[in-house]
C-alpha atoms as a PDB file:
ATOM      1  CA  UNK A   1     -22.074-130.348  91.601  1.00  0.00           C
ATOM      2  CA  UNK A   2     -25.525-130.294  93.063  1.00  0.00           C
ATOM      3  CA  UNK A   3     -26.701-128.838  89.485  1.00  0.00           C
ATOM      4  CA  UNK A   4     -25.035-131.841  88.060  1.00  0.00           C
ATOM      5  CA  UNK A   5     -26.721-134.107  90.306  1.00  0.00           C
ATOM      6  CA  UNK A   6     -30.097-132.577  89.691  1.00  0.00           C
ATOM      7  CA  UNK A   7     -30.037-133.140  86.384  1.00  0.00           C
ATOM      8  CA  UNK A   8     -28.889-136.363  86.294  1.00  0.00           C
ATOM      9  CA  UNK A   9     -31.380-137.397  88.909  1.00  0.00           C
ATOM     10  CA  UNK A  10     -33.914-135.753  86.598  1.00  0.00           C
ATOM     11  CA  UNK A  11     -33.160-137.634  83.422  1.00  0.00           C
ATOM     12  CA  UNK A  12     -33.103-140.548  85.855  1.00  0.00           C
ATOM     13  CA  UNK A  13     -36.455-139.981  86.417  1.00  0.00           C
ATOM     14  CA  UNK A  14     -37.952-139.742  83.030  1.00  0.00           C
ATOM     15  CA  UNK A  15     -35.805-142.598  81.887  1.00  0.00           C
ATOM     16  CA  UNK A  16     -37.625-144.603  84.333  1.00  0.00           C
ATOM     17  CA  UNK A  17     -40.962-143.049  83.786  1.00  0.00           C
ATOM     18  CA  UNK A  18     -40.891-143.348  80.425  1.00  0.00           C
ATOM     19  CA  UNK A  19     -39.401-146.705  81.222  1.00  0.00           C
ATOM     20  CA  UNK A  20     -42.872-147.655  82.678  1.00  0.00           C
ATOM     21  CA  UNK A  21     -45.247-146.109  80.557  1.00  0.00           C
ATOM     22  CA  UNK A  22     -43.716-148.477  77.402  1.00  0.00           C
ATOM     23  CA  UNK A  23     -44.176-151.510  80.229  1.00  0.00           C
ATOM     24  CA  UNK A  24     -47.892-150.336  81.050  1.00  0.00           C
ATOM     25  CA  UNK A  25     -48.677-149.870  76.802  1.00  0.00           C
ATOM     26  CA  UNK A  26     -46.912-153.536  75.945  1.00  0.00           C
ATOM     27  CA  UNK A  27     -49.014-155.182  78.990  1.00  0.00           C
ATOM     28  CA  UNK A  28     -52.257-153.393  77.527  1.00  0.00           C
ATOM     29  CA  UNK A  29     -51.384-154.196  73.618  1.00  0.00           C
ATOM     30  CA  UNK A  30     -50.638-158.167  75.425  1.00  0.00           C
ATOM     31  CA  UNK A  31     -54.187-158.263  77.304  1.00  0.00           C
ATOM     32  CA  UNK A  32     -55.821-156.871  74.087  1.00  0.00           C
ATOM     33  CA  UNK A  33     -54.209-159.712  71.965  1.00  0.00           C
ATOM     34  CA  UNK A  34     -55.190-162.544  74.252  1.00  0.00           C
ATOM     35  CA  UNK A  35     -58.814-161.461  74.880  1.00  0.00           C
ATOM     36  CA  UNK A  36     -58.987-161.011  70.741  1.00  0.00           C
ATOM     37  CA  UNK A  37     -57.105-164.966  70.866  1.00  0.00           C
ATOM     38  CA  UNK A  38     -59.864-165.860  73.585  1.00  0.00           C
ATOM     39  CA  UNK A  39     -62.989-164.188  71.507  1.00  0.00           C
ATOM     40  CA  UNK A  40     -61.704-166.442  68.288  1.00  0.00           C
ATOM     41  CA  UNK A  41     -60.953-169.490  70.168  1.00  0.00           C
ATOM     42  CA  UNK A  42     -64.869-169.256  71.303  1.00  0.00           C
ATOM     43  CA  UNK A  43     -66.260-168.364  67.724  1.00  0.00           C
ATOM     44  CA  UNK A  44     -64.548-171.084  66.204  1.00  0.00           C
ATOM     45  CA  UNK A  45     -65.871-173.849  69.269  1.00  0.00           C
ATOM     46  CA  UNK A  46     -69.461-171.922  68.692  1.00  0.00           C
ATOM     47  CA  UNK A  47     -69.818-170.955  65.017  1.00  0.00           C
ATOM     48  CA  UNK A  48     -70.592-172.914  61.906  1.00  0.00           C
ATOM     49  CA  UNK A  49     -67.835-170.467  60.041  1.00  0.00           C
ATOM     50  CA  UNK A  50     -65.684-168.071  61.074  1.00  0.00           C
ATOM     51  CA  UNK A  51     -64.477-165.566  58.800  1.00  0.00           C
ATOM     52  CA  UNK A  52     -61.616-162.626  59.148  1.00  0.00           C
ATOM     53  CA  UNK A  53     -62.402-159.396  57.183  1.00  0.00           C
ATOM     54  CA  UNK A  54     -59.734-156.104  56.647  1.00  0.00           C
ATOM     55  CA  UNK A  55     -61.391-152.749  57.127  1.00  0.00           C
ATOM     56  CA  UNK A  56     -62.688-153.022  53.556  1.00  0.00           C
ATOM     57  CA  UNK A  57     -65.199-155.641  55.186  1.00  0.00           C
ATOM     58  CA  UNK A  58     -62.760-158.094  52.550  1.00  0.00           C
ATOM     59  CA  UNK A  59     -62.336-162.247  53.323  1.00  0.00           C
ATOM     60  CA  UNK A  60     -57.963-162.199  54.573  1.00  0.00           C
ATOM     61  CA  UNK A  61     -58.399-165.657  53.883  1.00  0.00           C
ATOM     62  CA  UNK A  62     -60.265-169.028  52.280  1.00  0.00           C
ATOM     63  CA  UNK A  63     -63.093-170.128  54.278  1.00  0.00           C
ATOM     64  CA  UNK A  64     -64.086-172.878  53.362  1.00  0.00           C
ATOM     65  CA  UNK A  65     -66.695-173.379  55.490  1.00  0.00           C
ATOM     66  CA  UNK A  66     -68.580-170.415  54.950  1.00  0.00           C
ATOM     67  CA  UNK A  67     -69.289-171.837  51.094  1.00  0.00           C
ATOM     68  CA  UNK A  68     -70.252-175.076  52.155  1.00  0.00           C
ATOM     69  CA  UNK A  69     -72.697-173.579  54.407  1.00  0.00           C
ATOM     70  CA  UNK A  70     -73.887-171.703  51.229  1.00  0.00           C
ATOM     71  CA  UNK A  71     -73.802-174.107  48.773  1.00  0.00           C
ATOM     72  CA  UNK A  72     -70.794-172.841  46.806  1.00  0.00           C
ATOM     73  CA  UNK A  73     -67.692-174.315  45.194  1.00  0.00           C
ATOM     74  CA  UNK A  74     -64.844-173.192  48.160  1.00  0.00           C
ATOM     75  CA  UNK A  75     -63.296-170.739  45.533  1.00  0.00           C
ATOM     76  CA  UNK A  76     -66.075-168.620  45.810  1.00  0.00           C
ATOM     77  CA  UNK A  77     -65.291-167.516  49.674  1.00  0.00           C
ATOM     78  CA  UNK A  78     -61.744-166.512  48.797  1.00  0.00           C
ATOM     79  CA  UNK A  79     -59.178-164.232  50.028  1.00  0.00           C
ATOM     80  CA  UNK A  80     -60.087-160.791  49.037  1.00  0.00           C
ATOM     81  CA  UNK A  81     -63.811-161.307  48.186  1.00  0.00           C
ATOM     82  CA  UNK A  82     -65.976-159.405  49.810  1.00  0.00           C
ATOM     83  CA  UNK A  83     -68.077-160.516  52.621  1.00  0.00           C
ATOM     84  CA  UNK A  84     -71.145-157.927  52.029  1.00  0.00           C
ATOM     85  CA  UNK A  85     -71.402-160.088  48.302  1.00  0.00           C
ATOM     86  CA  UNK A  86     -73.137-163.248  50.578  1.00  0.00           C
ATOM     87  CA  UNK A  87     -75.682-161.178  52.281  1.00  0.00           C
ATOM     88  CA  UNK A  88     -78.952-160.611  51.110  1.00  0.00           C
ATOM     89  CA  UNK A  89     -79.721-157.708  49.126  1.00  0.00           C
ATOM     90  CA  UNK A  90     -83.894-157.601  50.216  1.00  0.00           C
ATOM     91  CA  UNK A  91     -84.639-154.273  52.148  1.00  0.00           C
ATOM     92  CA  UNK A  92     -86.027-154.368  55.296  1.00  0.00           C
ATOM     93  CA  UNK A  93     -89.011-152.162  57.196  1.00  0.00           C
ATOM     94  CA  UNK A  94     -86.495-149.614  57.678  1.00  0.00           C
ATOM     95  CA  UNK A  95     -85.472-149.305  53.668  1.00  0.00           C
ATOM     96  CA  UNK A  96     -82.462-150.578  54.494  1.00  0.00           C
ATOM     97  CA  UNK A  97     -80.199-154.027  53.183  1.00  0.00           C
ATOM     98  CA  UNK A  98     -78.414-156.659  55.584  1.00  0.00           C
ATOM     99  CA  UNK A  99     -75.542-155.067  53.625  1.00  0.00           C
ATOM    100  CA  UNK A 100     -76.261-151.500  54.891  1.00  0.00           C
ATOM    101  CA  UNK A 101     -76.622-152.693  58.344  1.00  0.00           C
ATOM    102  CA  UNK A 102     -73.598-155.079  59.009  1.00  0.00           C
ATOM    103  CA  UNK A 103     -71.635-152.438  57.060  1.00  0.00           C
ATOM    104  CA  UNK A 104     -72.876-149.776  59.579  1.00  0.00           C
ATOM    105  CA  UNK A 105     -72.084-152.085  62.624  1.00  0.00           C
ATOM    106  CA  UNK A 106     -68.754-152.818  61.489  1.00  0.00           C
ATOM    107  CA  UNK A 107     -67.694-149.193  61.139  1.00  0.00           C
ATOM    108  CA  UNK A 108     -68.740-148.014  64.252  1.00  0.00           C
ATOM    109  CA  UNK A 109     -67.187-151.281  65.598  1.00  0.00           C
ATOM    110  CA  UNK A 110     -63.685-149.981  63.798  1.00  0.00           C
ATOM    111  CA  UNK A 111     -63.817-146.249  64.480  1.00  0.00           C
ATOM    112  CA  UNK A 112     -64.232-147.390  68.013  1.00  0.00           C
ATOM    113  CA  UNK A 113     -61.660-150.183  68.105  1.00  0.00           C
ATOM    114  CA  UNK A 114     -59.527-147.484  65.804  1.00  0.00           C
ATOM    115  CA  UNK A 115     -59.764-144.764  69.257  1.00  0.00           C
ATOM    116  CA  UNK A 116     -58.367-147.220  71.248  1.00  0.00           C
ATOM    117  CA  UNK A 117     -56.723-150.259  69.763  1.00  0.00           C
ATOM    118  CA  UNK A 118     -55.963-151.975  73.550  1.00  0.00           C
ATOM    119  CA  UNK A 119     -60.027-152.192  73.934  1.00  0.00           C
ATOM    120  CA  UNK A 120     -61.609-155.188  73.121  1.00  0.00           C
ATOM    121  CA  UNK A 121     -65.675-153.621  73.005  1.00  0.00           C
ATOM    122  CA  UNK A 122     -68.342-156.273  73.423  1.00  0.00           C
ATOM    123  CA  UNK A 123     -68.935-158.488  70.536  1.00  0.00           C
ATOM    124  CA  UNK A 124     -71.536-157.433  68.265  1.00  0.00           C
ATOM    125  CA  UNK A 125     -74.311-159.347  67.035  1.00  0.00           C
ATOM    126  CA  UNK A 126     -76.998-159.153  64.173  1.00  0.00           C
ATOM    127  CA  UNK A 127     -79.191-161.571  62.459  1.00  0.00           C
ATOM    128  CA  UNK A 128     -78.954-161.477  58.600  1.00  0.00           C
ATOM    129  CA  UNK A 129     -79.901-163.384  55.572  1.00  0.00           C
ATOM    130  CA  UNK A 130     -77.187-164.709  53.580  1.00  0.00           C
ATOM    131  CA  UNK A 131     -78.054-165.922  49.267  1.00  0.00           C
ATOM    132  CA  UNK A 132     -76.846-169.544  48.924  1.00  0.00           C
ATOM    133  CA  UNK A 133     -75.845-170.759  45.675  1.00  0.00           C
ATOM    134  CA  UNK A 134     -79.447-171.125  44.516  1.00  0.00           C
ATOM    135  CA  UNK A 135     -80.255-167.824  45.257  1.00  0.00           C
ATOM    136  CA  UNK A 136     -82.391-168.814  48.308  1.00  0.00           C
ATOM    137  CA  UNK A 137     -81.872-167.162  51.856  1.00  0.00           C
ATOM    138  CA  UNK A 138     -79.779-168.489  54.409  1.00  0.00           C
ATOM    139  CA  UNK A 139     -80.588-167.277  58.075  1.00  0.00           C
ATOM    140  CA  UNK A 140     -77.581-166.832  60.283  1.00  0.00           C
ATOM    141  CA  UNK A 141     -76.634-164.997  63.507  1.00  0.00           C
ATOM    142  CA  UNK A 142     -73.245-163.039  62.748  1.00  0.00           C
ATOM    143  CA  UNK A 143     -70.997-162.402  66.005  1.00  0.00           C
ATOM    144  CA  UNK A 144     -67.704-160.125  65.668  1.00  0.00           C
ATOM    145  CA  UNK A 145     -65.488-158.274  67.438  1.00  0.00           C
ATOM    146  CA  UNK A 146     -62.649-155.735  65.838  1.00  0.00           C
ATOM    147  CA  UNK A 147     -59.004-155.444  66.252  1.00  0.00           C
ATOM    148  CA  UNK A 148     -56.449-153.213  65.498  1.00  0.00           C
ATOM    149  CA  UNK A 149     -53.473-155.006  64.135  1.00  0.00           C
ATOM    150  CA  UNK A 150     -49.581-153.433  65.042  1.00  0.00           C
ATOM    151  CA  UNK A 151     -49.206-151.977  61.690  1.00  0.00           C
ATOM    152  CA  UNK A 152     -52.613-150.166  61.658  1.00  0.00           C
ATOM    153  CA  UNK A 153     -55.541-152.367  59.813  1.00  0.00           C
ATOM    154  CA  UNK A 154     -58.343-152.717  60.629  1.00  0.00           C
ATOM    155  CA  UNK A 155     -59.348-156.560  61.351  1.00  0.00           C
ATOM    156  CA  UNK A 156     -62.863-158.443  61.767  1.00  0.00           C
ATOM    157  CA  UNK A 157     -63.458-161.713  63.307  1.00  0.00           C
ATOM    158  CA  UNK A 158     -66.438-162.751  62.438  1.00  0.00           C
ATOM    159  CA  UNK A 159     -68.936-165.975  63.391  1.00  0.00           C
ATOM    160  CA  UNK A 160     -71.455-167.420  61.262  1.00  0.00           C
ATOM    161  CA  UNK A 161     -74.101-169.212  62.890  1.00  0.00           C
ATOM    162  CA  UNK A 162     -77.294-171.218  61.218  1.00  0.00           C
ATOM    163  CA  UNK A 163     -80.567-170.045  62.994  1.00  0.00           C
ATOM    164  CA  UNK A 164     -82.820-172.740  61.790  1.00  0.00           C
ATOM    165  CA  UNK A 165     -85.468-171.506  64.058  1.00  0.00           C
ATOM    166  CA  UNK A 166     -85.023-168.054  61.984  1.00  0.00           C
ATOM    167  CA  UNK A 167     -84.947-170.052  58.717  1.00  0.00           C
ATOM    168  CA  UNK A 168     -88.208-171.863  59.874  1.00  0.00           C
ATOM    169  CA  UNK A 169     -89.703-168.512  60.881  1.00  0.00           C
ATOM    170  CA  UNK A 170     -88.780-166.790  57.602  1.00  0.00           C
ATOM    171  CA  UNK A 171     -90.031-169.791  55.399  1.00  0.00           C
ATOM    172  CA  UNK A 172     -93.320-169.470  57.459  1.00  0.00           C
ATOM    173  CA  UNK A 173     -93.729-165.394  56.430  1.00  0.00           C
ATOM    174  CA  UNK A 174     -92.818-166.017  53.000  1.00  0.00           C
ATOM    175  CA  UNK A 175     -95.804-168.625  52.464  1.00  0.00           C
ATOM    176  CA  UNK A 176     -98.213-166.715  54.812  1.00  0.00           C
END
């Protein structure tokens, strides 16, 4: 009888232990949704567009804003275009494109977000030039953060602000 109560006792015990770990996970996944909720909710008060990407750096939805602010009919900024197509192709000092480096920053964003999906990591931050509709640049300060979604993917939330003292800069350079 004591072997009997043993074993129950210990299959009591990692019941509830097991029990507690699934309580500690849900309660992390939770506090990882709402700070994602809370980083959006400030984006869209902040931004001039904000824009949600899949890991293929692809637009999960219309934004309508993000083609008025470049000049473009609001079917052009449509689910499943990507978002690397509005940024400026020019290279920079270091050889490399807008594209190249907000592709760069959003991978290591997602391999780190993809290590530990209950992390929200500091939002990340990069000025780039995006092409308007007349082919002329449009300075804006891009702020995102990355999220692992229950089934697996990858997600972006991304803000697009207008730097007009960057756009004043830049138009100063290119007449210098």
């Amino acid at each position: 009888q004591i072997a009997g109560l043993f074993v129950f006792s210990l299959i009591y015990w990692w019941d509830e232990k097991q029990s507690l770990a699934e309580a500690a996970a849900l309660v992390d996944a939770e506090t990882s949704d709402s700070k994602y909720l809370l980083a959006e909710r400030v984006l869209e008060a902040t931004c001039d567009a904000v824009v949600y990407l899949d890991d293929d750096l692809s637009l999960l939805g219309a934004c309508p804003k993000l083609a008025e602010i470049l000049l473009k009919h609001p079917k052009v900024a449509c689910e499943g275009c990507s978002f690397l197509d509005f940024l400026s192709q020019d290279h920079d000092d270091d050889d490399a494109t807008d594209v190249d480096r907000v592709r760069r920053l959003m991978e290591e964003e997602a391999r780190r977000a993809s290590r530990d999906p209950t992390k929200l990591d500091p939002a990340g931050t990069v000025h780039v030039a995006m092409v308007d509709a007349y082919g002329s640049k449009v300075s804006v300060q891009l702020y995102w953060c990355c999220t692992v979604r229950d089934d697996g993917q990858v997600q972006h939330l991304v803000g697009i602000s207008l730097r007009a003292e960057f756009a004043e800069q830049d138009a100063g350079t290119s007449h210098g």
